[in-house]
N, C-alpha and C. Protein backbone atom coordinates (compact mmCIF):
# COMPACT_ATOMS: atom_id res chain seq x y z
N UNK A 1 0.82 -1.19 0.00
CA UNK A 1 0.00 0.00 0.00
C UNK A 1 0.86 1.26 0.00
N UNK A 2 1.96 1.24 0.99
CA UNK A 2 2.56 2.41 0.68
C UNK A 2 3.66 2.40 -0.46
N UNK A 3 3.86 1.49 -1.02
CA UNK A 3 4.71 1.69 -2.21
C UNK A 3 3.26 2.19 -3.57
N UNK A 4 2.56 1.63 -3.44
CA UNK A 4 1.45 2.47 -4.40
C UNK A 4 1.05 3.82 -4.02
N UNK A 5 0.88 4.48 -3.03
CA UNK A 5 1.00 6.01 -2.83
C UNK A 5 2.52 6.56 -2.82
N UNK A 6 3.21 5.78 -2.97
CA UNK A 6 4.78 6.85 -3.00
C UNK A 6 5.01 7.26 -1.71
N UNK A 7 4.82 6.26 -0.65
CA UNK A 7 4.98 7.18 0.70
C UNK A 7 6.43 6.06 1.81
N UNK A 8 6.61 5.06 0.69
CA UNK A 8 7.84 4.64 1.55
C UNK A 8 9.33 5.65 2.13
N UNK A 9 9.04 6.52 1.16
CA UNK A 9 10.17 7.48 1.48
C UNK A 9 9.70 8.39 2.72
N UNK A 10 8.88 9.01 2.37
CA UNK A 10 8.65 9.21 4.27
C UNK A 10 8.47 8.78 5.36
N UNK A 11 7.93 7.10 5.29
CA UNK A 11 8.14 6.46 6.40
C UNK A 11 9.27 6.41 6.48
N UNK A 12 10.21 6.15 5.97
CA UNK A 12 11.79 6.18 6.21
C UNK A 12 12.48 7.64 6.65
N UNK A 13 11.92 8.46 6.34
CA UNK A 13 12.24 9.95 6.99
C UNK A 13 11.26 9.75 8.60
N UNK A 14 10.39 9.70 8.65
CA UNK A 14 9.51 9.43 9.95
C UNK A 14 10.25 8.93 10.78
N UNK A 15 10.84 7.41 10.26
CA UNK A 15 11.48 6.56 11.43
C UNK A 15 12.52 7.16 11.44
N UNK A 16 13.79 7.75 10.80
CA UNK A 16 14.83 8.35 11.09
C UNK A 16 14.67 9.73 11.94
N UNK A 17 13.40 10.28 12.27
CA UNK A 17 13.59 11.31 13.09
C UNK A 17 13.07 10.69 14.36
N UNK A 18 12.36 9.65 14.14
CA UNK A 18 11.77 9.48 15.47
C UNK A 18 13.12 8.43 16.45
N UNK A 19 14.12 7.84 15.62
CA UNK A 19 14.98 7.44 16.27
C UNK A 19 16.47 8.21 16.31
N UNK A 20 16.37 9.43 15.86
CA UNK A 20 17.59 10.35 16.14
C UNK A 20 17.68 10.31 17.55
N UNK A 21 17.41 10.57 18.52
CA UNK A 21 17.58 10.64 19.35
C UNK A 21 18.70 9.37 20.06
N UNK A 22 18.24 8.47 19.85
CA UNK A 22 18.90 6.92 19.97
C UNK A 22 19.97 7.04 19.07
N UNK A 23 19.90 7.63 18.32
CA UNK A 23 21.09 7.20 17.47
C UNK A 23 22.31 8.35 17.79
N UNK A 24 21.74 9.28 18.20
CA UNK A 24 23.02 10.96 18.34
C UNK A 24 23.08 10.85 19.90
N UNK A 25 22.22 11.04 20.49
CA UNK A 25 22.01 11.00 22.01
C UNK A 25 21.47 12.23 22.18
N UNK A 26 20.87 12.32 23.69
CA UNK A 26 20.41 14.06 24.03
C UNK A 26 20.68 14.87 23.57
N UNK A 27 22.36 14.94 23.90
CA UNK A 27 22.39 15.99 23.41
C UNK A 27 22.40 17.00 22.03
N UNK A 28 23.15 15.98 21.35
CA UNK A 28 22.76 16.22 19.97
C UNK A 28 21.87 16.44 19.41
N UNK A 29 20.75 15.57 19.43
CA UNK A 29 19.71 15.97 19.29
C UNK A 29 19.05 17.13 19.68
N UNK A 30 19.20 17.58 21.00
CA UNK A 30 18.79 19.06 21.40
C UNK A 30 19.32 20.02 20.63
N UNK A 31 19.97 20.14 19.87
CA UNK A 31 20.73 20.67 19.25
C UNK A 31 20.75 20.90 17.78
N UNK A 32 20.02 19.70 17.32
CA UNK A 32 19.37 19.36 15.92
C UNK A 32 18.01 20.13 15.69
N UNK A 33 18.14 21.23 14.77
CA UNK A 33 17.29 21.82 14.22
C UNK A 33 16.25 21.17 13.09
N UNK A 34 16.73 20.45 12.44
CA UNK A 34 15.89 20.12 11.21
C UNK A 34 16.89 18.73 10.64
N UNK A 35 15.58 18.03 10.30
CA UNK A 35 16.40 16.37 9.75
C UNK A 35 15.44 16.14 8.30
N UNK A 36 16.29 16.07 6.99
CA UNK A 36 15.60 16.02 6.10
C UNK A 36 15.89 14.83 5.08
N UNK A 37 15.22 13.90 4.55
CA UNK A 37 16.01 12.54 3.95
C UNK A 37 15.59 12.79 2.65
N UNK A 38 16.45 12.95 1.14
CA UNK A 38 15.65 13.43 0.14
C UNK A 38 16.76 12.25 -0.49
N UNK A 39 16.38 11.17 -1.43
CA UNK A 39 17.19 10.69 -1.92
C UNK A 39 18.07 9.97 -1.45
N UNK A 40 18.04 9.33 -0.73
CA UNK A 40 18.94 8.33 0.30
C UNK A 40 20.02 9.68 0.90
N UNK A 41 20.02 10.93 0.28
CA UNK A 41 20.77 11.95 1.25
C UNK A 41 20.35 12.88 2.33
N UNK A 42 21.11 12.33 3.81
CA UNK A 42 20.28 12.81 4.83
C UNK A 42 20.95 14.52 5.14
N UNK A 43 20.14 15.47 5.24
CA UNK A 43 20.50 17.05 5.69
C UNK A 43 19.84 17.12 6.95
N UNK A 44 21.31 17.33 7.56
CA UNK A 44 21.05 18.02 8.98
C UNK A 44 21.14 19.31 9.36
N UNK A 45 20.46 20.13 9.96
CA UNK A 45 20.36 21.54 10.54
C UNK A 45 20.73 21.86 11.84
N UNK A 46 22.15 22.12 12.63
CA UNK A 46 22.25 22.19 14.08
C UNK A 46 22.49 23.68 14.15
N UNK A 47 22.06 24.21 15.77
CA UNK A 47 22.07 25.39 15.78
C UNK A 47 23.53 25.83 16.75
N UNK A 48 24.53 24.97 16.85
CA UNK A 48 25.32 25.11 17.40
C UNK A 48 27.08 25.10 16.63
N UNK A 49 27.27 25.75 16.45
CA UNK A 49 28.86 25.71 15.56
C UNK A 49 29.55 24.59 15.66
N UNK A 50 30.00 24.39 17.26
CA UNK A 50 30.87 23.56 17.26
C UNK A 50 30.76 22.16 17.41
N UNK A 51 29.32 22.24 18.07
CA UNK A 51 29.05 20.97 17.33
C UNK A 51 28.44 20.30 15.68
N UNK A 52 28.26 21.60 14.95
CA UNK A 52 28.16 21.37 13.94
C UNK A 52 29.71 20.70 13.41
N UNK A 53 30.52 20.95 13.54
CA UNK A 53 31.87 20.80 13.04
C UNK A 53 32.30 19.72 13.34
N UNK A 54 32.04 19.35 14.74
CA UNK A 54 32.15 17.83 15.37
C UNK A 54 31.62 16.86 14.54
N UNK A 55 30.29 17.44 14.23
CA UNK A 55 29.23 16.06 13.46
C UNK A 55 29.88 16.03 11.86
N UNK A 56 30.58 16.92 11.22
CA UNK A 56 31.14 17.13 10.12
C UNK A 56 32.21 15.99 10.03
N UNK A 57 32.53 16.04 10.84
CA UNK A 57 33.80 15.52 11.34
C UNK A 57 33.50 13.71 11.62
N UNK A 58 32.81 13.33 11.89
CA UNK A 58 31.72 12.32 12.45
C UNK A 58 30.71 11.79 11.80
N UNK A 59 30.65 12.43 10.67
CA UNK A 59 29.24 11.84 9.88
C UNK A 59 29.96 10.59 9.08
N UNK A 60 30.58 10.25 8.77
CA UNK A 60 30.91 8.62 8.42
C UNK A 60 30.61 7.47 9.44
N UNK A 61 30.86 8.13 10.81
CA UNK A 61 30.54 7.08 12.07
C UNK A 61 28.84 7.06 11.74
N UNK A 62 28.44 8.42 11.88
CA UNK A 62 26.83 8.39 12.10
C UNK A 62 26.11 7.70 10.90
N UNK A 63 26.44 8.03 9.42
CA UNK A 63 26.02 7.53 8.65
C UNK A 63 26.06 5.86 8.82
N UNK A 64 27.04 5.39 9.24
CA UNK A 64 27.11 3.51 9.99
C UNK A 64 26.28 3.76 10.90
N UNK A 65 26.07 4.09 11.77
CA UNK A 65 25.01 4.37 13.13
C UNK A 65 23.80 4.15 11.97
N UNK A 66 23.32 5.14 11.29
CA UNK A 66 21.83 5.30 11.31
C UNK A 66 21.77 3.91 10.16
N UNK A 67 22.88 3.84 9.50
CA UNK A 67 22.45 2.36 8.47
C UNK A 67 22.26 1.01 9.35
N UNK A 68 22.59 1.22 10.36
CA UNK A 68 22.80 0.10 11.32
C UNK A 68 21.02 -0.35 12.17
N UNK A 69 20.38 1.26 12.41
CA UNK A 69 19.46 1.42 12.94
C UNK A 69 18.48 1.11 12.49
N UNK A 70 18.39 1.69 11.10
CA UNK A 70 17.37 1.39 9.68
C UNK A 70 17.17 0.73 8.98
N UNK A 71 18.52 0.09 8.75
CA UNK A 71 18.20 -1.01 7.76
C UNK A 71 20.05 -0.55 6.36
N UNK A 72 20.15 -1.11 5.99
CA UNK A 72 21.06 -0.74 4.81
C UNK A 72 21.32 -0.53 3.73
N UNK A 73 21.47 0.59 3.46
CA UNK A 73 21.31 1.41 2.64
C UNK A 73 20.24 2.38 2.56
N UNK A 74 19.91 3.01 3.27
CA UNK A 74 19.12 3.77 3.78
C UNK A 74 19.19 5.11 3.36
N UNK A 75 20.80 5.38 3.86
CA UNK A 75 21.11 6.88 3.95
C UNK A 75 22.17 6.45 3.15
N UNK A 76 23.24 7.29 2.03
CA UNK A 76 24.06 6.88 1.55
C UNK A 76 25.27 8.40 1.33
N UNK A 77 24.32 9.42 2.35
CA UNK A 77 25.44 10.49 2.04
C UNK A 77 24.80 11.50 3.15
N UNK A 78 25.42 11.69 3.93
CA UNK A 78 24.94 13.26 4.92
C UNK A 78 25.75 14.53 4.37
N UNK A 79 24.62 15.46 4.61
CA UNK A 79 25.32 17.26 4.54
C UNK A 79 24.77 17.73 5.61
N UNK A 80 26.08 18.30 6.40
CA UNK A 80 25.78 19.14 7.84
C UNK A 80 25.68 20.16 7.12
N UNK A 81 24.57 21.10 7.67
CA UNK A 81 24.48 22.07 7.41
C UNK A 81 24.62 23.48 9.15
């Protein structure tokens, strides 16, 4: 059913925000402005510099984290924004 409405791609955005939390931890997440999955490429929005730079720095770990969480091949490229 949801592959005939075209809506598997947002359940897969759905479950990736609803398990950010588990996957970054508190704090990060507190910190996470906006989570967007367009194309197996996930965009993140943090409102904090330095941890923006951290997660820059880190998004190869996280990208294994969230493929790990979801399923594989899920996400196949993050942009911190």
């Amino acid at each position: 059913m949801f592959k005939k409405y075209r809506l598997t791609h947002k359940i897969t955005e759905v479950k990736l925000v609803n398990a950010w939390e588990k996957i970054t931890g508190p704090l990060i997440s507190k910190h996470t402005s906006e989570i967007k999955l367009l194309n197996k490429t996930l965009y993140v929005t943090f409102d904090n510099a330095p941890l923006k730079n951290e997660m820059f720095y880190r998004r190869f770990m996280l990208l294994e984290a969230i493929n790990t969480e979801l399923g594989a091949g899920t996400v196949e490229k993050i942009f911190i924004k």
